[in-house]
PDB file of N, CA and C in Angstrom:
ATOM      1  N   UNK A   1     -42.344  18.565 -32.332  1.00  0.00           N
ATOM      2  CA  UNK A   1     -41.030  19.142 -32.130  1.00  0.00           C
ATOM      3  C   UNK A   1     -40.789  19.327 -30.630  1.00  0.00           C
ATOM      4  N   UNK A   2     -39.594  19.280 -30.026  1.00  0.00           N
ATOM      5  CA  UNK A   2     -39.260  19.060 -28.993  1.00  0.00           C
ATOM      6  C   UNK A   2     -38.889  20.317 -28.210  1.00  0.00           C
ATOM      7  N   UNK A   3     -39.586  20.898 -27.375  1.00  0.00           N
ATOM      8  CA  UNK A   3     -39.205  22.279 -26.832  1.00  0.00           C
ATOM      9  C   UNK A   3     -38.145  22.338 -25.740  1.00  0.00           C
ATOM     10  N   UNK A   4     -37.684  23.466 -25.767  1.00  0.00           N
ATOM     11  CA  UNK A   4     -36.685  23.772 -25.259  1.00  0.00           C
ATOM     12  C   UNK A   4     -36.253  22.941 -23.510  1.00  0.00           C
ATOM     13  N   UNK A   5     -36.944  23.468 -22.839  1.00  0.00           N
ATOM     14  CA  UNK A   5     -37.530  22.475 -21.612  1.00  0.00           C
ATOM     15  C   UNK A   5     -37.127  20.932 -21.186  1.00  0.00           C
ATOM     16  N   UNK A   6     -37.427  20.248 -22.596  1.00  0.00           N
ATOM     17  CA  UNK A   6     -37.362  18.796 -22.314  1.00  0.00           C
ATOM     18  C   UNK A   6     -35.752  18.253 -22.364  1.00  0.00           C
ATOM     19  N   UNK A   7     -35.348  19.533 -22.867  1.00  0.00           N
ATOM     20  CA  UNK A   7     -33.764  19.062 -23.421  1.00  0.00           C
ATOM     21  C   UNK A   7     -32.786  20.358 -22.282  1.00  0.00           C
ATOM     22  N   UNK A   8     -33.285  20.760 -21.079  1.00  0.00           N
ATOM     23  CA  UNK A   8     -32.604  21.395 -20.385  1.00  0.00           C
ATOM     24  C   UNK A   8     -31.857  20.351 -19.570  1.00  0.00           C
ATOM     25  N   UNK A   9     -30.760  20.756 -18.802  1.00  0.00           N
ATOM     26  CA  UNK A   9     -30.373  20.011 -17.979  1.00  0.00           C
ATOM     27  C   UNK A   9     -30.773  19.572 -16.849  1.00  0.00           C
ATOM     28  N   UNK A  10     -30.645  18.833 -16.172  1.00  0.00           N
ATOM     29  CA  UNK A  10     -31.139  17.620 -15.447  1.00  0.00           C
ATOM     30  C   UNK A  10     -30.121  18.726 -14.056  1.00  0.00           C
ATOM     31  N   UNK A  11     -31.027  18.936 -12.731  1.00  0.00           N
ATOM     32  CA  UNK A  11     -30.051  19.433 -11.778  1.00  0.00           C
ATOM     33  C   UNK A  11     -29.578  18.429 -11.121  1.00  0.00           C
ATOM     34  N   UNK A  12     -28.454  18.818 -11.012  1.00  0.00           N
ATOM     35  CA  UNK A  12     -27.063  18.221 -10.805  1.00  0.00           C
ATOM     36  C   UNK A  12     -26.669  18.896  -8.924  1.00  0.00           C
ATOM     37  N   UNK A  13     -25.946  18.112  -8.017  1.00  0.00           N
ATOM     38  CA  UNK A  13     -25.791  18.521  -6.656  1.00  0.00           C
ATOM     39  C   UNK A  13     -24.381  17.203  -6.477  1.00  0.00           C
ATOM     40  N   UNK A  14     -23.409  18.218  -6.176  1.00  0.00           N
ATOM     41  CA  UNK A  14     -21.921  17.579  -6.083  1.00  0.00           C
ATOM     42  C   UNK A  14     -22.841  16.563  -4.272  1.00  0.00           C
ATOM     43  N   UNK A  15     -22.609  15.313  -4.411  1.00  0.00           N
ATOM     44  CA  UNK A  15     -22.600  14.224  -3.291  1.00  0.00           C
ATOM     45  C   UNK A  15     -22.385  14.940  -1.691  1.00  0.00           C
ATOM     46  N   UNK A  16     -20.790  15.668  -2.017  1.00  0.00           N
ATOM     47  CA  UNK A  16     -19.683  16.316  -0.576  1.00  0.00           C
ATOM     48  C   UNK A  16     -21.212  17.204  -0.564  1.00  0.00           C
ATOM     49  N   UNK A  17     -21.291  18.053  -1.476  1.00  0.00           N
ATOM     50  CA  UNK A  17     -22.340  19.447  -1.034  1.00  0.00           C
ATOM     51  C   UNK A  17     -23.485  19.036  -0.058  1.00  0.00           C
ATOM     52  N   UNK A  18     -24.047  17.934  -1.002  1.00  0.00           N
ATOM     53  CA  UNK A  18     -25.243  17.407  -0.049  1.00  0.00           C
ATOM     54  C   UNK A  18     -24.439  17.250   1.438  1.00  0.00           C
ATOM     55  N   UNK A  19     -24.059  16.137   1.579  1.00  0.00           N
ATOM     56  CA  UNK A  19     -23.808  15.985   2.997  1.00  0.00           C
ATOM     57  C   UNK A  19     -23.107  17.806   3.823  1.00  0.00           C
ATOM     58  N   UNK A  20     -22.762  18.393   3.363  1.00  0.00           N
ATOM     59  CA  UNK A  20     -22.635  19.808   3.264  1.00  0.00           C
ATOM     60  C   UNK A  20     -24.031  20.005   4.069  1.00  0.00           C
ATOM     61  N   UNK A  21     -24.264  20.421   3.041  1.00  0.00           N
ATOM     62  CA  UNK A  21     -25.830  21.026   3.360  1.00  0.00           C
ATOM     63  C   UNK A  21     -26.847  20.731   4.643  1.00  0.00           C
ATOM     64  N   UNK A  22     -26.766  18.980   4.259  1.00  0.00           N
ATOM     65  CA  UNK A  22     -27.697  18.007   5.596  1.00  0.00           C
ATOM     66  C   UNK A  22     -26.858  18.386   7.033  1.00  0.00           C
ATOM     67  N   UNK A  23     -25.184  18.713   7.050  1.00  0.00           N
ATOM     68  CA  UNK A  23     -24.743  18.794   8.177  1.00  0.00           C
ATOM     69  C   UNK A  23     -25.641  20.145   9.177  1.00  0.00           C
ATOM     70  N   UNK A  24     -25.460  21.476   7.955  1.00  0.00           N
ATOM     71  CA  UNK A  24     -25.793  22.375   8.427  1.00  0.00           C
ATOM     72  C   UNK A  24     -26.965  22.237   8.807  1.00  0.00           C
ATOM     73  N   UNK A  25     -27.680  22.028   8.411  1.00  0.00           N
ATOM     74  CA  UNK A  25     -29.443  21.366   8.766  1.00  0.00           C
ATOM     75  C   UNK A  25     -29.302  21.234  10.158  1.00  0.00           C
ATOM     76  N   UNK A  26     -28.837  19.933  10.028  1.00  0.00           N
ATOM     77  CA  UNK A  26     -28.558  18.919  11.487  1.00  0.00           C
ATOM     78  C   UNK A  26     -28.213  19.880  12.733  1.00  0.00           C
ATOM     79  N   UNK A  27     -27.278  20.540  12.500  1.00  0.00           N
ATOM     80  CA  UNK A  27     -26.997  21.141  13.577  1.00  0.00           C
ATOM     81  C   UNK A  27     -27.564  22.736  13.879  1.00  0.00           C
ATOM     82  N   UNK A  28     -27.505  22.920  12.656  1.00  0.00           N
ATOM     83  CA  UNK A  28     -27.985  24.726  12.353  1.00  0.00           C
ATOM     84  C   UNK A  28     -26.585  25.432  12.365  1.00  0.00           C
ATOM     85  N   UNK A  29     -25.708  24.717  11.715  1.00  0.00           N
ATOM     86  CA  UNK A  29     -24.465  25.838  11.960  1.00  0.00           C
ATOM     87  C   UNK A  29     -24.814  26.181  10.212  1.00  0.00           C
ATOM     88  N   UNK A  30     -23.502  27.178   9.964  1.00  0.00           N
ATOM     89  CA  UNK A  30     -23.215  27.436   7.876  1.00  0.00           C
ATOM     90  C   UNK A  30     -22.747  26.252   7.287  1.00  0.00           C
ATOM     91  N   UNK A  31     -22.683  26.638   6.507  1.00  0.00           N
ATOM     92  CA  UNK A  31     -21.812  25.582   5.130  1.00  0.00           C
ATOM     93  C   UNK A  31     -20.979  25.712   5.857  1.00  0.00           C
ATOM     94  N   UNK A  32     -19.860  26.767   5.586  1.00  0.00           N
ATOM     95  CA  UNK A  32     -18.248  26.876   6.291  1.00  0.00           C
ATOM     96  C   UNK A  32     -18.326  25.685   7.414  1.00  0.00           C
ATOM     97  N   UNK A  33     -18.870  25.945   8.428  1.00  0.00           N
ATOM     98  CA  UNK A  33     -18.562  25.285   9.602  1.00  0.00           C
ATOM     99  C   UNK A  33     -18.825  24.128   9.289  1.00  0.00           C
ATOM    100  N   UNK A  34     -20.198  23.152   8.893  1.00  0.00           N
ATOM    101  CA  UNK A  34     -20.100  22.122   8.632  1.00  0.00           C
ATOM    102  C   UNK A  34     -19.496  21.683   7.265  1.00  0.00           C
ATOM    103  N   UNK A  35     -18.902  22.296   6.615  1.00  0.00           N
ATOM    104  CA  UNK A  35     -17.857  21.796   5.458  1.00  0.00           C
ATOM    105  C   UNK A  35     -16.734  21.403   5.896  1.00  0.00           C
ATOM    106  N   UNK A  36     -16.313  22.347   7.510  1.00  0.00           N
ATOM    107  CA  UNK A  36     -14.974  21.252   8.070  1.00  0.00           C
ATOM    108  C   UNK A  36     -15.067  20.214   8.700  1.00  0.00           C
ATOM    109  N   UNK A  37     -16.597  19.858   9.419  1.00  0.00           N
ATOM    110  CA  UNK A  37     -16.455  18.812   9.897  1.00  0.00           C
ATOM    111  C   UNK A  37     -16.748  17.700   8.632  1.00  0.00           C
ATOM    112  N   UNK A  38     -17.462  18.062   7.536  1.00  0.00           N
ATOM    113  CA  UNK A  38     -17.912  16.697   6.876  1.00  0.00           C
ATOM    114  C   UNK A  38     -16.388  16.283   5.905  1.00  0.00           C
ATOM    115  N   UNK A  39     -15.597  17.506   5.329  1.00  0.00           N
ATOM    116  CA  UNK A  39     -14.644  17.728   4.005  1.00  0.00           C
ATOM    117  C   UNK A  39     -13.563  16.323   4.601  1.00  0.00           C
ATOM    118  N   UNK A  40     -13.186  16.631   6.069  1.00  0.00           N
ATOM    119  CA  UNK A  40     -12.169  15.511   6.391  1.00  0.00           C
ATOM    120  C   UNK A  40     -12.507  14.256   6.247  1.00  0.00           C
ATOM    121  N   UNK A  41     -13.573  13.475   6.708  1.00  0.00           N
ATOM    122  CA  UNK A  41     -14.089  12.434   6.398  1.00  0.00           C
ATOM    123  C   UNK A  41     -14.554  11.724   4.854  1.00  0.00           C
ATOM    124  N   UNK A  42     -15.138  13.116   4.598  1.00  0.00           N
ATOM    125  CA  UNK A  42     -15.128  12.766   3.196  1.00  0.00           C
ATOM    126  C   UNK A  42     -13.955  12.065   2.286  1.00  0.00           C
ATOM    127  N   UNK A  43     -12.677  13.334   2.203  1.00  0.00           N
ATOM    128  CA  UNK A  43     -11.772  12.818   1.821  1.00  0.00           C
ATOM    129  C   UNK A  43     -10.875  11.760   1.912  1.00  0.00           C
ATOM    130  N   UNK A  44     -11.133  10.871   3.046  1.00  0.00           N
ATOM    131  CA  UNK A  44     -10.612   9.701   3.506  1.00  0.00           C
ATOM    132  C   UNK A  44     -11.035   8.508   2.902  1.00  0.00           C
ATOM    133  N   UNK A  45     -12.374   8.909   2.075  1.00  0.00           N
ATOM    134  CA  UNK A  45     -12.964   7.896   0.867  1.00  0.00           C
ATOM    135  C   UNK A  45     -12.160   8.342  -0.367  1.00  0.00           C
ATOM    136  N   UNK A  46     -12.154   9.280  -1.055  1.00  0.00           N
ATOM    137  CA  UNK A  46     -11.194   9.537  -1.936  1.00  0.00           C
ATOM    138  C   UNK A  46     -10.045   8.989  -2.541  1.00  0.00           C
ATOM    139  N   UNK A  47     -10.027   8.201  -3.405  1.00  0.00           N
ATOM    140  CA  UNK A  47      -9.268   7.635  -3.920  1.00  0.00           C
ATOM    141  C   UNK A  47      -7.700   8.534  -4.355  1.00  0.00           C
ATOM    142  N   UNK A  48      -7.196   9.167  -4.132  1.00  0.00           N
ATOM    143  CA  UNK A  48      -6.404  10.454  -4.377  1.00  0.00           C
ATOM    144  C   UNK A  48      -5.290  10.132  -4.294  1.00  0.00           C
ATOM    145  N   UNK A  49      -3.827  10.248  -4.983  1.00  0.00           N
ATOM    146  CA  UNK A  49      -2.856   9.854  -4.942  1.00  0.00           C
ATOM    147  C   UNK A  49      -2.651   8.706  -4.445  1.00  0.00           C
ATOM    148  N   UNK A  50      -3.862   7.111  -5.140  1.00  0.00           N
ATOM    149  CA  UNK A  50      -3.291   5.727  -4.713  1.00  0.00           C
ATOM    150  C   UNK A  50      -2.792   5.057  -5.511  1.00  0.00           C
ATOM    151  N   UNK A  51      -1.394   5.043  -5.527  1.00  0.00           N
ATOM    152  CA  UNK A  51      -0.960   3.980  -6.922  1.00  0.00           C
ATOM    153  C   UNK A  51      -1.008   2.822  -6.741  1.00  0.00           C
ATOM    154  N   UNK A  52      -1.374   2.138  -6.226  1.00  0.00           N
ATOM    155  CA  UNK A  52      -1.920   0.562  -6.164  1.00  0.00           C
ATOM    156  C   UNK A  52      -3.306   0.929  -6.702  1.00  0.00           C
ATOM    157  N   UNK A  53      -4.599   1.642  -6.706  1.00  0.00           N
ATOM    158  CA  UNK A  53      -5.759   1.923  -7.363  1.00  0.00           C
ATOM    159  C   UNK A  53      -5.170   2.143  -9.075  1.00  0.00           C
ATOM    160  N   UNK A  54      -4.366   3.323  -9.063  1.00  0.00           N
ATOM    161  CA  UNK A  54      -4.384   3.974 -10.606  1.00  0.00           C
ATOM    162  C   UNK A  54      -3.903   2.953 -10.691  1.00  0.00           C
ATOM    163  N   UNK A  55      -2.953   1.768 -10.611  1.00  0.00           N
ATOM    164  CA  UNK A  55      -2.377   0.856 -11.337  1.00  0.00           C
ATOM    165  C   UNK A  55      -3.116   0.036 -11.853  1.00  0.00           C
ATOM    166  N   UNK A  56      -3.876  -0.234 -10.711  1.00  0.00           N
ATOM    167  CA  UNK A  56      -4.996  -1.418 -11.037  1.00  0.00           C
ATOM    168  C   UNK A  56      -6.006  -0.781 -12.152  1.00  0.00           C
ATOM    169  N   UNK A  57      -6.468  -0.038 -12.266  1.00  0.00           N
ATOM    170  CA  UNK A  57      -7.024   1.007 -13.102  1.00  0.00           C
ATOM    171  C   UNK A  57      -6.381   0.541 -14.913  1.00  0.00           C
ATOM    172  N   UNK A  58      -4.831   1.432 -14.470  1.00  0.00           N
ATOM    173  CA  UNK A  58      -4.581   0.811 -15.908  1.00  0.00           C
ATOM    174  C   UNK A  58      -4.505  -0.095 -16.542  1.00  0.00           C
ATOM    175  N   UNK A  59      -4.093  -1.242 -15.957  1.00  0.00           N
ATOM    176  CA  UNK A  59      -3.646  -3.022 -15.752  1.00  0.00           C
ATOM    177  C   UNK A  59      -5.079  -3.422 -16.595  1.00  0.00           C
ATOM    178  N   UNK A  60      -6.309  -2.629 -16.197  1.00  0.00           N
ATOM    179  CA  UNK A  60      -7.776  -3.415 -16.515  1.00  0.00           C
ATOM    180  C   UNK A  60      -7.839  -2.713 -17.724  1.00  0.00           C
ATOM    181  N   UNK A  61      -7.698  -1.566 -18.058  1.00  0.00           N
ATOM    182  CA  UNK A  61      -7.724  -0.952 -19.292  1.00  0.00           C
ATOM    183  C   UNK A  61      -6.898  -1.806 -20.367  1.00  0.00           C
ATOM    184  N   UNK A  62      -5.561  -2.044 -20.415  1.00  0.00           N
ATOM    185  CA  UNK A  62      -4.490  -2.213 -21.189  1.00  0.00           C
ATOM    186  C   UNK A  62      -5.175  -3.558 -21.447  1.00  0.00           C
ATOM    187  N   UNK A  63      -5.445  -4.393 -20.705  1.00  0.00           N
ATOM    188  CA  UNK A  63      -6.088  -6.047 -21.205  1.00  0.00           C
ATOM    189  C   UNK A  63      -7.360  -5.796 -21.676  1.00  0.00           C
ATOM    190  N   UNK A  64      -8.182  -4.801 -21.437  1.00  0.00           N
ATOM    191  CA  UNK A  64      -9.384  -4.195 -22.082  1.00  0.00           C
ATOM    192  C   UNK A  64      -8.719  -4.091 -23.638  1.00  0.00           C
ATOM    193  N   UNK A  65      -8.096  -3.337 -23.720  1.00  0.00           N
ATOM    194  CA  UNK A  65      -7.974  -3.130 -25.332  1.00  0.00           C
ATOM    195  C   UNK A  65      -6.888  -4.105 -25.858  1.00  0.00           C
ATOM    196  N   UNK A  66      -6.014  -5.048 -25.269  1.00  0.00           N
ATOM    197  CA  UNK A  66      -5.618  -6.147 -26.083  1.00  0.00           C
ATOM    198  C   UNK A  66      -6.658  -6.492 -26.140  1.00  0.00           C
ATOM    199  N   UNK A  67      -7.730  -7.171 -25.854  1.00  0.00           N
ATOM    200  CA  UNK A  67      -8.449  -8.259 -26.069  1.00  0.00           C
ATOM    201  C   UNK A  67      -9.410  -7.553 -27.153  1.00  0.00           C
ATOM    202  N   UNK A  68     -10.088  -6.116 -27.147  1.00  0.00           N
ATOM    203  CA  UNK A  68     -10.765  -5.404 -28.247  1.00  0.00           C
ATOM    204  C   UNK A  68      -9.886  -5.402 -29.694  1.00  0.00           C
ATOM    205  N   UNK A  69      -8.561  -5.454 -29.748  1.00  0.00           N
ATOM    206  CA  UNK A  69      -7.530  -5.050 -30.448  1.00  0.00           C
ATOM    207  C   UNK A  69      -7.317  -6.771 -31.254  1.00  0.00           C
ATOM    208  N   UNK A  70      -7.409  -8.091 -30.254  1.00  0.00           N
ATOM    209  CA  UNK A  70      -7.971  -9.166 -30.695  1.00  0.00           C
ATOM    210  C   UNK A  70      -9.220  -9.510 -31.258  1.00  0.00           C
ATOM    211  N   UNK A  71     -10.092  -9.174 -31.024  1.00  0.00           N
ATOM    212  CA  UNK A  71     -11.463  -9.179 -31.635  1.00  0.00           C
ATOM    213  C   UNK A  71     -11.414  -9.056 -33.045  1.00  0.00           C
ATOM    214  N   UNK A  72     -10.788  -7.433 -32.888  1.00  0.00           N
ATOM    215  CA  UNK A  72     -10.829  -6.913 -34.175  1.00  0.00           C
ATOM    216  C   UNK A  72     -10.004  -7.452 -35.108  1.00  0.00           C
ATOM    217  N   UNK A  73      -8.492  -8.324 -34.822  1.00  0.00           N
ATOM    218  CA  UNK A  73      -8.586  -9.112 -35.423  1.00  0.00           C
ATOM    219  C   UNK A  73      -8.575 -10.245 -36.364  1.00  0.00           C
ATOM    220  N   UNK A  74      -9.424 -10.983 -35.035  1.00  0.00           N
ATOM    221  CA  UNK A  74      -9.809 -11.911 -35.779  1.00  0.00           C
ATOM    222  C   UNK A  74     -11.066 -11.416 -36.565  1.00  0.00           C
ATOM    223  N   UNK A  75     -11.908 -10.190 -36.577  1.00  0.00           N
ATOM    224  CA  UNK A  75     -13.046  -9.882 -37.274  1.00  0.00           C
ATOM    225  C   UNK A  75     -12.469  -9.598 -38.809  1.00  0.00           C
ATOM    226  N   UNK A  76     -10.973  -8.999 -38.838  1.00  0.00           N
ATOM    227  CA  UNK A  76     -10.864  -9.021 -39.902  1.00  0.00           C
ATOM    228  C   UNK A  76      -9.970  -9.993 -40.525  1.00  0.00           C
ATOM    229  N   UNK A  77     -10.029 -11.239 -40.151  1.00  0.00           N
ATOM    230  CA  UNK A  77      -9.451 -12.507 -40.897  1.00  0.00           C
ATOM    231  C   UNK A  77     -10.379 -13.214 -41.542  1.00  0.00           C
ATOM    232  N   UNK A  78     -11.629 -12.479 -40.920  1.00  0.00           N
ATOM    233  CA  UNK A  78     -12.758 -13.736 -41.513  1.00  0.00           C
ATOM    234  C   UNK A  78     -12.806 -13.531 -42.796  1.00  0.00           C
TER     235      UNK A  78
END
Protein backbone atom coordinates (compact mmCIF):
# COMPACT_ATOMS: atom_id res chain seq x y z
CA UNK A 1 0.00 0.00 0.00
CA UNK A 2 1.15 3.29 -0.93
CA UNK A 3 1.91 5.83 1.89
CA UNK A 4 1.07 9.03 2.19
CA UNK A 5 4.57 10.57 1.15
CA UNK A 6 4.83 9.03 -2.25
CA UNK A 7 1.64 10.70 -3.38
CA UNK A 8 2.53 14.29 -1.85
CA UNK A 9 3.16 16.96 -4.12
CA UNK A 10 6.07 17.44 -6.13
CA UNK A 11 7.59 21.25 -5.08
CA UNK A 12 6.65 23.48 -7.42
CA UNK A 13 8.77 27.26 -7.86
CA UNK A 14 6.91 29.88 -10.28
CA UNK A 15 10.17 30.28 -13.23
CA UNK A 16 9.75 34.72 -12.60
CA UNK A 17 10.39 33.67 -8.65
CA UNK A 18 13.47 31.80 -9.43
CA UNK A 19 15.09 34.38 -11.45
CA UNK A 20 13.61 36.54 -8.42
CA UNK A 21 15.45 34.91 -6.04
CA UNK A 22 19.00 34.27 -8.19
CA UNK A 23 18.78 38.22 -8.76
CA UNK A 24 18.78 38.85 -5.07
CA UNK A 25 21.63 36.37 -4.57
CA UNK A 26 23.61 38.04 -7.30
CA UNK A 27 23.59 41.21 -5.99
CA UNK A 28 22.48 40.86 -2.25
CA UNK A 29 19.66 43.24 -2.60
CA UNK A 30 15.51 41.76 -1.42
CA UNK A 31 13.05 40.20 -3.54
CA UNK A 32 11.28 43.74 -3.82
CA UNK A 33 14.27 45.30 -5.32
CA UNK A 34 15.31 42.62 -7.56
CA UNK A 35 11.64 41.80 -8.59
CA UNK A 36 11.80 45.31 -10.36
CA UNK A 37 14.66 44.82 -12.10
CA UNK A 38 13.92 41.12 -13.32
CA UNK A 39 9.48 41.61 -13.52
CA UNK A 40 10.14 44.16 -16.65
CA UNK A 41 12.12 41.93 -18.71
CA UNK A 42 10.39 39.16 -17.84
CA UNK A 43 7.22 40.42 -19.05
CA UNK A 44 8.43 41.34 -22.45
CA UNK A 45 8.47 37.42 -23.05
CA UNK A 46 4.90 37.17 -22.10
CA UNK A 47 2.67 36.46 -24.51
CA UNK A 48 -0.18 38.91 -23.03
CA UNK A 49 -2.74 40.65 -24.95
CA UNK A 50 -1.31 39.21 -28.58
CA UNK A 51 -4.00 38.66 -30.99
CA UNK A 52 -2.01 37.46 -33.79
CA UNK A 53 -0.72 34.57 -30.96
CA UNK A 54 -4.45 33.89 -29.46
CA UNK A 55 -5.54 33.71 -33.08
CA UNK A 56 -3.08 31.48 -34.14
CA UNK A 57 -3.85 29.51 -31.02
CA UNK A 58 -7.41 29.11 -32.02
CA UNK A 59 -6.99 28.61 -35.91
CA UNK A 60 -4.78 25.26 -34.60
CA UNK A 61 -7.41 24.17 -32.23
CA UNK A 62 -10.58 24.58 -34.57
CA UNK A 63 -8.64 22.30 -37.45
CA UNK A 64 -7.59 20.14 -34.41
CA UNK A 65 -11.11 19.16 -33.83
CA UNK A 66 -12.46 19.23 -37.49
CA UNK A 67 -10.11 16.71 -38.31
CA UNK A 68 -10.88 14.61 -34.66
CA UNK A 69 -14.65 15.33 -35.51
CA UNK A 70 -13.56 13.56 -39.10
CA UNK A 71 -11.98 10.63 -37.68
CA UNK A 72 -14.77 10.02 -35.73
CA UNK A 73 -16.60 9.93 -38.57
CA UNK A 74 -15.40 7.99 -40.64
CA UNK A 75 -14.88 5.50 -37.42
CA UNK A 76 -18.40 5.39 -37.36
CA UNK A 77 -19.20 4.52 -41.07
CA UNK A 78 -17.22 1.54 -40.86
Amino acid sequence: MATRDEHYESKFEYPVMKLIRERAEEKDISYVQAAGEVVPEYEKGIRYRDSEYEQACINARKKEMAELAERAQTTKNR
